[in-house]
Protein backbone atom coordinates (compact mmCIF):
# COMPACT_ATOMS: atom_id res chain seq x y z
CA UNK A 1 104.26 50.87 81.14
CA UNK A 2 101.36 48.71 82.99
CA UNK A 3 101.80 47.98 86.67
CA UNK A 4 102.84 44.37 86.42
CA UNK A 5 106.38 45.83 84.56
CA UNK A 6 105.84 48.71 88.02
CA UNK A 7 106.28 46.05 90.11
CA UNK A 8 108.80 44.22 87.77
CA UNK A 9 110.94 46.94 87.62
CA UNK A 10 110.68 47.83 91.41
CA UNK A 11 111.99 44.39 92.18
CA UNK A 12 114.69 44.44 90.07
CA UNK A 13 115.53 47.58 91.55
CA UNK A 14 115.54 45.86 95.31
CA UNK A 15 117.27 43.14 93.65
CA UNK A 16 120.27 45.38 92.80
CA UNK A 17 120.41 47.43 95.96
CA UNK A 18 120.70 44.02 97.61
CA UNK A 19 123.67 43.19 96.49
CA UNK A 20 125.31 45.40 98.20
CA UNK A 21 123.28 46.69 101.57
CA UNK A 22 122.28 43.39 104.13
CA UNK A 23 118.80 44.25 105.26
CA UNK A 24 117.06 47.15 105.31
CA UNK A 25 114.12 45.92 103.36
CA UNK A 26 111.35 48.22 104.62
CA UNK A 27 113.52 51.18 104.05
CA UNK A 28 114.11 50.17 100.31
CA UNK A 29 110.23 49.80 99.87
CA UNK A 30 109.75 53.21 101.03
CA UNK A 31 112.59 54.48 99.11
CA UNK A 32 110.87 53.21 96.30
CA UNK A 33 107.35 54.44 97.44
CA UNK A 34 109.46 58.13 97.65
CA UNK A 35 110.88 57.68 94.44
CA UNK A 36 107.13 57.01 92.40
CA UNK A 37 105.60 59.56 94.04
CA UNK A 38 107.66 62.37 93.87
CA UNK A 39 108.78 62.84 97.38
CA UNK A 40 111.47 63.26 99.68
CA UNK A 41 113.15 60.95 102.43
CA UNK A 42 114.55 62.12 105.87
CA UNK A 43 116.52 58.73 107.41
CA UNK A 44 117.00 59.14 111.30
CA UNK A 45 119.04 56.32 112.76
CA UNK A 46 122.52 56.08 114.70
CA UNK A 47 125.95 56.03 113.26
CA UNK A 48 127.80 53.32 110.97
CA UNK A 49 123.63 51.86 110.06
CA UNK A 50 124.46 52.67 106.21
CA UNK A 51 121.99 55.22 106.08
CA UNK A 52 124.42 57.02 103.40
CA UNK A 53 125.70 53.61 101.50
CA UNK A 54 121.91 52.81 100.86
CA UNK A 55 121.63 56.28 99.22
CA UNK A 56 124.36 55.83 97.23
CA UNK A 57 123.31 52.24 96.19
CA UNK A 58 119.77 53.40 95.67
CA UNK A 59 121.10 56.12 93.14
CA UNK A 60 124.07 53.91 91.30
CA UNK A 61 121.29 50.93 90.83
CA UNK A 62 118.67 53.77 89.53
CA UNK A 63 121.30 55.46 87.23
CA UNK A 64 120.60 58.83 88.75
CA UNK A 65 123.00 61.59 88.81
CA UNK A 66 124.12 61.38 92.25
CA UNK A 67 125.23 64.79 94.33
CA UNK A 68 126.35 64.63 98.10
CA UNK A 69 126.33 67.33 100.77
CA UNK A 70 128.15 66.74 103.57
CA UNK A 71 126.39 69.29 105.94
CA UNK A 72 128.40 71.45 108.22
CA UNK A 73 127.89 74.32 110.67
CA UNK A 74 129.86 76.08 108.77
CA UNK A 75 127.97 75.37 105.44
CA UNK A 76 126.37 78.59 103.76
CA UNK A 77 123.60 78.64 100.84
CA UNK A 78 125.82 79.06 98.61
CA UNK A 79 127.38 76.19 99.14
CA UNK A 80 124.94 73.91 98.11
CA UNK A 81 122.78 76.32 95.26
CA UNK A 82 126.07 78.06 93.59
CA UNK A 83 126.82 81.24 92.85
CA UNK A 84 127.28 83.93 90.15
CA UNK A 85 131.07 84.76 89.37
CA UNK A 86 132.27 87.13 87.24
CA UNK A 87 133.86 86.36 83.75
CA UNK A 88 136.50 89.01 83.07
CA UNK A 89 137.42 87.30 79.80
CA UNK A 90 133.62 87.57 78.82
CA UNK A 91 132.99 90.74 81.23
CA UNK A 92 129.56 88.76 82.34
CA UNK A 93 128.71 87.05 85.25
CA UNK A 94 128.67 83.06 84.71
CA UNK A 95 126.82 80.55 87.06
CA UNK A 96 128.51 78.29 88.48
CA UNK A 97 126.39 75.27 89.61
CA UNK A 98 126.04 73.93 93.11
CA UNK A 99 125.58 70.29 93.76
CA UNK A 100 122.06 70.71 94.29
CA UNK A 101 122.18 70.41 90.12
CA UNK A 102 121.33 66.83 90.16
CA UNK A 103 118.50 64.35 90.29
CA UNK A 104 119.35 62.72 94.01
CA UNK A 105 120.81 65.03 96.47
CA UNK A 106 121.94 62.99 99.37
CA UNK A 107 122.13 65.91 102.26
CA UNK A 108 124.23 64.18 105.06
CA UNK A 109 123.86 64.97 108.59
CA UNK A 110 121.21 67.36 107.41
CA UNK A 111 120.56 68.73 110.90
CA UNK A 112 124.25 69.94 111.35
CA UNK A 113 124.05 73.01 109.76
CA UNK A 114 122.22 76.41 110.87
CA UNK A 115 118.60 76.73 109.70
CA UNK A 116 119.78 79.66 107.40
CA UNK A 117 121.23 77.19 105.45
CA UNK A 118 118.86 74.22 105.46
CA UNK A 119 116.62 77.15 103.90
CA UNK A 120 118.37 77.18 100.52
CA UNK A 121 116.57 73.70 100.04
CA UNK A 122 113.32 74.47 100.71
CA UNK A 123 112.10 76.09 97.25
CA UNK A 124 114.61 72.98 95.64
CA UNK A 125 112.34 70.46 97.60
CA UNK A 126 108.62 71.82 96.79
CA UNK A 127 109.52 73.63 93.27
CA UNK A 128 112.21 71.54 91.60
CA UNK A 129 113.79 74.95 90.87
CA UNK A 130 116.21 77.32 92.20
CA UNK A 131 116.45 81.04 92.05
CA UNK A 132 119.95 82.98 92.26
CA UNK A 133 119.83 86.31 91.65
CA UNK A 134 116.33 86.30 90.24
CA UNK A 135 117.44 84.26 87.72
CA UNK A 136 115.15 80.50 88.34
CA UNK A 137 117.03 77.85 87.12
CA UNK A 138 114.66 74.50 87.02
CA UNK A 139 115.85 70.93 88.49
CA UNK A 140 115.37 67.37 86.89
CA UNK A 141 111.75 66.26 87.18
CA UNK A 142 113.56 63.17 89.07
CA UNK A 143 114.85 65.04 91.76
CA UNK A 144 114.83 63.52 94.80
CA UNK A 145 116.43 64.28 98.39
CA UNK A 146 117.61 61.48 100.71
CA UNK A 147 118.53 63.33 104.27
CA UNK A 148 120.35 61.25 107.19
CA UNK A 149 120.32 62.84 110.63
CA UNK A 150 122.10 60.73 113.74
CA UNK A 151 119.36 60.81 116.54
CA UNK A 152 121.77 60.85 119.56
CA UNK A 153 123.76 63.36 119.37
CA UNK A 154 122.49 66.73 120.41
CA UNK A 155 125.38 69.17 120.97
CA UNK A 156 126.38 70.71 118.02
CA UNK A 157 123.13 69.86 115.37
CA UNK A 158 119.97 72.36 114.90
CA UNK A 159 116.70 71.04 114.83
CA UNK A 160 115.40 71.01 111.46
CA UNK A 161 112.43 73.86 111.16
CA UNK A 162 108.52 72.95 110.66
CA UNK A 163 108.42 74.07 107.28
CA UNK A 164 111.81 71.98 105.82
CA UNK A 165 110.54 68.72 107.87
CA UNK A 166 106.73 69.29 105.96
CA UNK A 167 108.69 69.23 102.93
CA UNK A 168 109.83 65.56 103.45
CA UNK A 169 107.28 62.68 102.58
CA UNK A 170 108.90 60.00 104.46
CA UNK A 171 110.48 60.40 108.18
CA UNK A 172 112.00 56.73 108.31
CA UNK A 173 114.02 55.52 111.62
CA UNK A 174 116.73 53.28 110.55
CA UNK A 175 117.42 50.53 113.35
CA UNK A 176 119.80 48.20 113.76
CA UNK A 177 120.20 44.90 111.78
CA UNK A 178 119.28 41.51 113.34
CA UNK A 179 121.87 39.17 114.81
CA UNK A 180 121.93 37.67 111.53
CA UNK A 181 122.18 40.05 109.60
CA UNK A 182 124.87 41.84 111.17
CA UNK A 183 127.17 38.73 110.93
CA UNK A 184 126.51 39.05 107.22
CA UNK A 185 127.66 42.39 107.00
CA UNK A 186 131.07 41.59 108.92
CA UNK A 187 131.54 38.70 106.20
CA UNK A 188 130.72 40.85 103.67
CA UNK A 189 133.17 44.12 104.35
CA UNK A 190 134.87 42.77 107.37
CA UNK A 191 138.13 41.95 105.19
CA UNK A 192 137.93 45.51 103.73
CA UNK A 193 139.06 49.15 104.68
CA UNK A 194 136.40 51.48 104.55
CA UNK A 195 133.11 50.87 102.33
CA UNK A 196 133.66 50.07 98.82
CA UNK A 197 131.66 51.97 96.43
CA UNK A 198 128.57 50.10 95.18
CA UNK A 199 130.10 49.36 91.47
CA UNK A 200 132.78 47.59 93.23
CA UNK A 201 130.21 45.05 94.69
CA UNK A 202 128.13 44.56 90.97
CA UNK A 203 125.81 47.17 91.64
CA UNK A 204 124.89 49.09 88.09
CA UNK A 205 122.23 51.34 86.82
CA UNK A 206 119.31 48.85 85.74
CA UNK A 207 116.89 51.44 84.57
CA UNK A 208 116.55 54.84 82.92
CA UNK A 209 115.21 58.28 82.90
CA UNK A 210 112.07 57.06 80.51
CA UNK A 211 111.74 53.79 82.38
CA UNK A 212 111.34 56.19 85.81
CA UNK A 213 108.74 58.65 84.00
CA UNK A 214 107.27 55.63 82.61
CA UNK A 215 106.34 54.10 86.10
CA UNK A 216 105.75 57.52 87.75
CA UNK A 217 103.12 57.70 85.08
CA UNK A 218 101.64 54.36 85.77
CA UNK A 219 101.52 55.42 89.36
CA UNK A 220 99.71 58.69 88.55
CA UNK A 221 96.77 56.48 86.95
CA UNK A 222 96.26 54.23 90.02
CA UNK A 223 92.46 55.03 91.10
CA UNK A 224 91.59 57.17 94.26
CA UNK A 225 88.08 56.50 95.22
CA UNK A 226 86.29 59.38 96.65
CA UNK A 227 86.01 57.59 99.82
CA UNK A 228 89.41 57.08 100.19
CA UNK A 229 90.17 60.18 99.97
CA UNK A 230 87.28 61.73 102.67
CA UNK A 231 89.50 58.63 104.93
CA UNK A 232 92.70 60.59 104.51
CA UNK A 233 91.56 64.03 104.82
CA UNK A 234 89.39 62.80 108.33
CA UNK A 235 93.04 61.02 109.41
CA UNK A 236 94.85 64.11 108.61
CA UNK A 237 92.25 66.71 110.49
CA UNK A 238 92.67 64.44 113.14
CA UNK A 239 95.74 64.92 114.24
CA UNK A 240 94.63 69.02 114.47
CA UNK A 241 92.07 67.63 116.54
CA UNK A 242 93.71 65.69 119.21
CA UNK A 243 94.64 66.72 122.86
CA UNK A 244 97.83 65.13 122.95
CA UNK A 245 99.39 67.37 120.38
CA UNK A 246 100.29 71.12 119.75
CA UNK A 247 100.00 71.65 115.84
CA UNK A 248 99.03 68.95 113.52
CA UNK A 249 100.02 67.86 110.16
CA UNK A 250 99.25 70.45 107.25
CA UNK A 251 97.11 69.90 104.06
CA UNK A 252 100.54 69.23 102.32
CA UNK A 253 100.83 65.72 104.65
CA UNK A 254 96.80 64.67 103.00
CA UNK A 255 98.46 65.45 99.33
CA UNK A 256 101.94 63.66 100.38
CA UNK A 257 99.88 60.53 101.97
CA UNK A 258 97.40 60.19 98.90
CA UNK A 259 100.37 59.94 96.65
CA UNK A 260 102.13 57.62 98.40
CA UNK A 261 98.99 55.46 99.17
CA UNK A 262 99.30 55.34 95.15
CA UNK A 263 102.97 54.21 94.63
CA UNK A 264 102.21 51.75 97.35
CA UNK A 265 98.98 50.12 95.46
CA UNK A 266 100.93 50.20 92.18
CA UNK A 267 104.39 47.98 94.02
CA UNK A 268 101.53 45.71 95.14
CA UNK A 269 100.37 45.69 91.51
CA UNK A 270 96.93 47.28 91.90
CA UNK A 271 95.65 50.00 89.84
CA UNK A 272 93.39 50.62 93.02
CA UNK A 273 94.20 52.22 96.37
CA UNK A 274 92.82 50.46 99.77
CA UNK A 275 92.50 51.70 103.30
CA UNK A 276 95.31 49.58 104.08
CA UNK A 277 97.64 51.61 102.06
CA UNK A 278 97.21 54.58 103.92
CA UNK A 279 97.19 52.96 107.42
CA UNK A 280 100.71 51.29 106.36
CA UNK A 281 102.04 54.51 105.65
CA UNK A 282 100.75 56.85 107.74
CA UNK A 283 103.35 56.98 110.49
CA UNK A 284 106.08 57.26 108.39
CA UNK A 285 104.33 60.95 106.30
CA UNK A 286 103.07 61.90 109.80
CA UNK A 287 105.55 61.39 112.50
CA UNK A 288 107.51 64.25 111.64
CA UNK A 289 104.64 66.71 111.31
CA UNK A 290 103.06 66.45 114.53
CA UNK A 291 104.72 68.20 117.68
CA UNK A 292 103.73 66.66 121.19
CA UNK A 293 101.66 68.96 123.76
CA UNK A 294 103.54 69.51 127.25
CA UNK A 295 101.24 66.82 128.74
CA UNK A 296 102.20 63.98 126.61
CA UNK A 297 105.55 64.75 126.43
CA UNK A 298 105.65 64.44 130.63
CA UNK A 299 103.90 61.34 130.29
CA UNK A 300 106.24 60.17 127.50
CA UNK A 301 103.93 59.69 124.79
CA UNK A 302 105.70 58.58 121.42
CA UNK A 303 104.45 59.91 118.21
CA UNK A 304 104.47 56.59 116.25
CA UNK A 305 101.57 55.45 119.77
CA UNK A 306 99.55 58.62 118.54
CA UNK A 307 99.46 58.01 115.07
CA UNK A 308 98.67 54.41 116.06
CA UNK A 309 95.55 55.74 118.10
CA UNK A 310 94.51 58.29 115.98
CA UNK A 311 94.42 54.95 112.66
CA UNK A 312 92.56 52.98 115.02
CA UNK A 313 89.79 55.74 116.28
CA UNK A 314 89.82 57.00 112.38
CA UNK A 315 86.74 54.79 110.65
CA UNK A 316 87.93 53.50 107.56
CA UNK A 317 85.92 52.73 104.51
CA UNK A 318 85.03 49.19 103.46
């Protein structure tokens, strides 16, 4: 596969996932970014913003084997991984597969359940594999985790540790649709009791597993010149650097960006990445990996205005 069918295939894939989510264009893209690279989403907006339809759309118009964890504070690791049970017609212990087992994991309300739990992700998310009893048991090469946290509410939800949020290439804030747009969306379901599933409103699987590998193997060909890559390590270290915040991003977030800055190139239909890429996507790999010193936070600092500062003291190549 060359990048023109990349980019072909990525907006047939927008195509699709528009037929049944109004807006939400930017998300889609990065979805898509995620998806070619090999990473991992965390969506942060308020209620009822169709942070979980788009998921489901995203996986129904991909033809991925969808899962769905519905997280709770009540949820334990085995929950999500599975378990060992014992056979006594057999006399052996069988394993019986938690819905982790599939290639996009959709962990709702991620930050709802205790940080015990959240754990049993973490070797899913970096690995692709899961261990139960020493036994490792490897994922799809597809899989993928789309996590939706609600932003408001903070009585009942557990912030989501360092090392799970470094795990996640993408922190994207989901915001509400336009005027327009939300007029659209009451014609659209307003008629309607509860949200149809996506087949119900034409979407279908429009690609496979070898079209997927195909592209992710485009993507992996896209060319990272040398001093692209000195411009994302420098952007990375600074964040170590600056005065405004506690810890910085890790070498993880410099691996994650590069990556991304490739998917990005290859949607544009460029075997080549620019600066441009990496400036579009930094605050979206680094917003979640930087925590804000006790200064800036009393002087309400945002994250998004550092990472804007730190792109625009950060000299990029030409």
């Amino acid at each position: 596969m060359n990048l023109d069918n990349v980019r072909a295939l990525a907006a047939a894939i927008r195509a699709e996932v528009g037929k049944a989510v109004v807006g939400q264009d930017d998300i889609v893209d990065h979805l898509l970014i995620a998806l070619f690279a090999g990473g991992h989403v965390l969506l942060e907006g308020p209620p009822g913003t169709a942070k979980t339809f788009l998921a489901q759309c995203f996986a129904t118009a991909l033809g991925l084997d969808f899962g769905r964890i519905q997280f709770t504070p009540d949820l334990m690791p085995g929950d999500i991984l599975g378990s060992n049970l014992f056979n006594f017609q057999t006399s052996q212990f069988t394993l019986t597969r938690g819905p982790i087992f599939c290639e996009l994991l959709l962990a709702d309300e991620i930050n709802r359940t205790p940080p015990k739990t959240q754990a049993a992700l973490l070797e899913a998310m970096q690995e692709r594999r899961v261990t139960l009893d020493g036994e490792t048991y490897p994922l799809s090469d597809r899989f993928m985790v789309v996590a939706t946290q609600n932003p408001i509410e903070n009585q009942g939800v557990y912030p989501l540790p360092e090392a799970q949020l470094d795990r996640f290439l993408f922190k994207l804030l989901v915001a509400y649709p336009s005027a327009d747009e939300e007029a659209q969306i009451v014609r659209r379901f307003g008629s309607g009791r509860g949200t149809p599933r996506p087949a119900e409103l034409g979407v279908s699987a429009i690609t496979s597993a070898d079209d997927i590998a195909a592209a992710n193997a485009a993507v992996s060909k896209v060319t990272l010149a040398e001093t692209v890559i000195d411009y994302v390590v420098r952007l990375v270290r600074a964040t170590r650097e600056s005065a405004d915040l506690v810890a910085g991003a890790s070498p993880r977030a410099a691996v994650l960006l590069a990556g991304a800055a490739r998917a990005r190139a290859a949607l544009d239909g460029r075997d080549y990445v620019v600066p441009d890429d990496v400036k579009m996507l930094a605050t979206a790999v680094l917003r979640h990996r930087m925590l804000l010193s006790p200064v800036a936070e009393i002087e309400g600092r945002q994250v998004e205005a550092i990472v804007a500062d730190l792109v625009e003291r950060t000299e990029a190549p030409r």
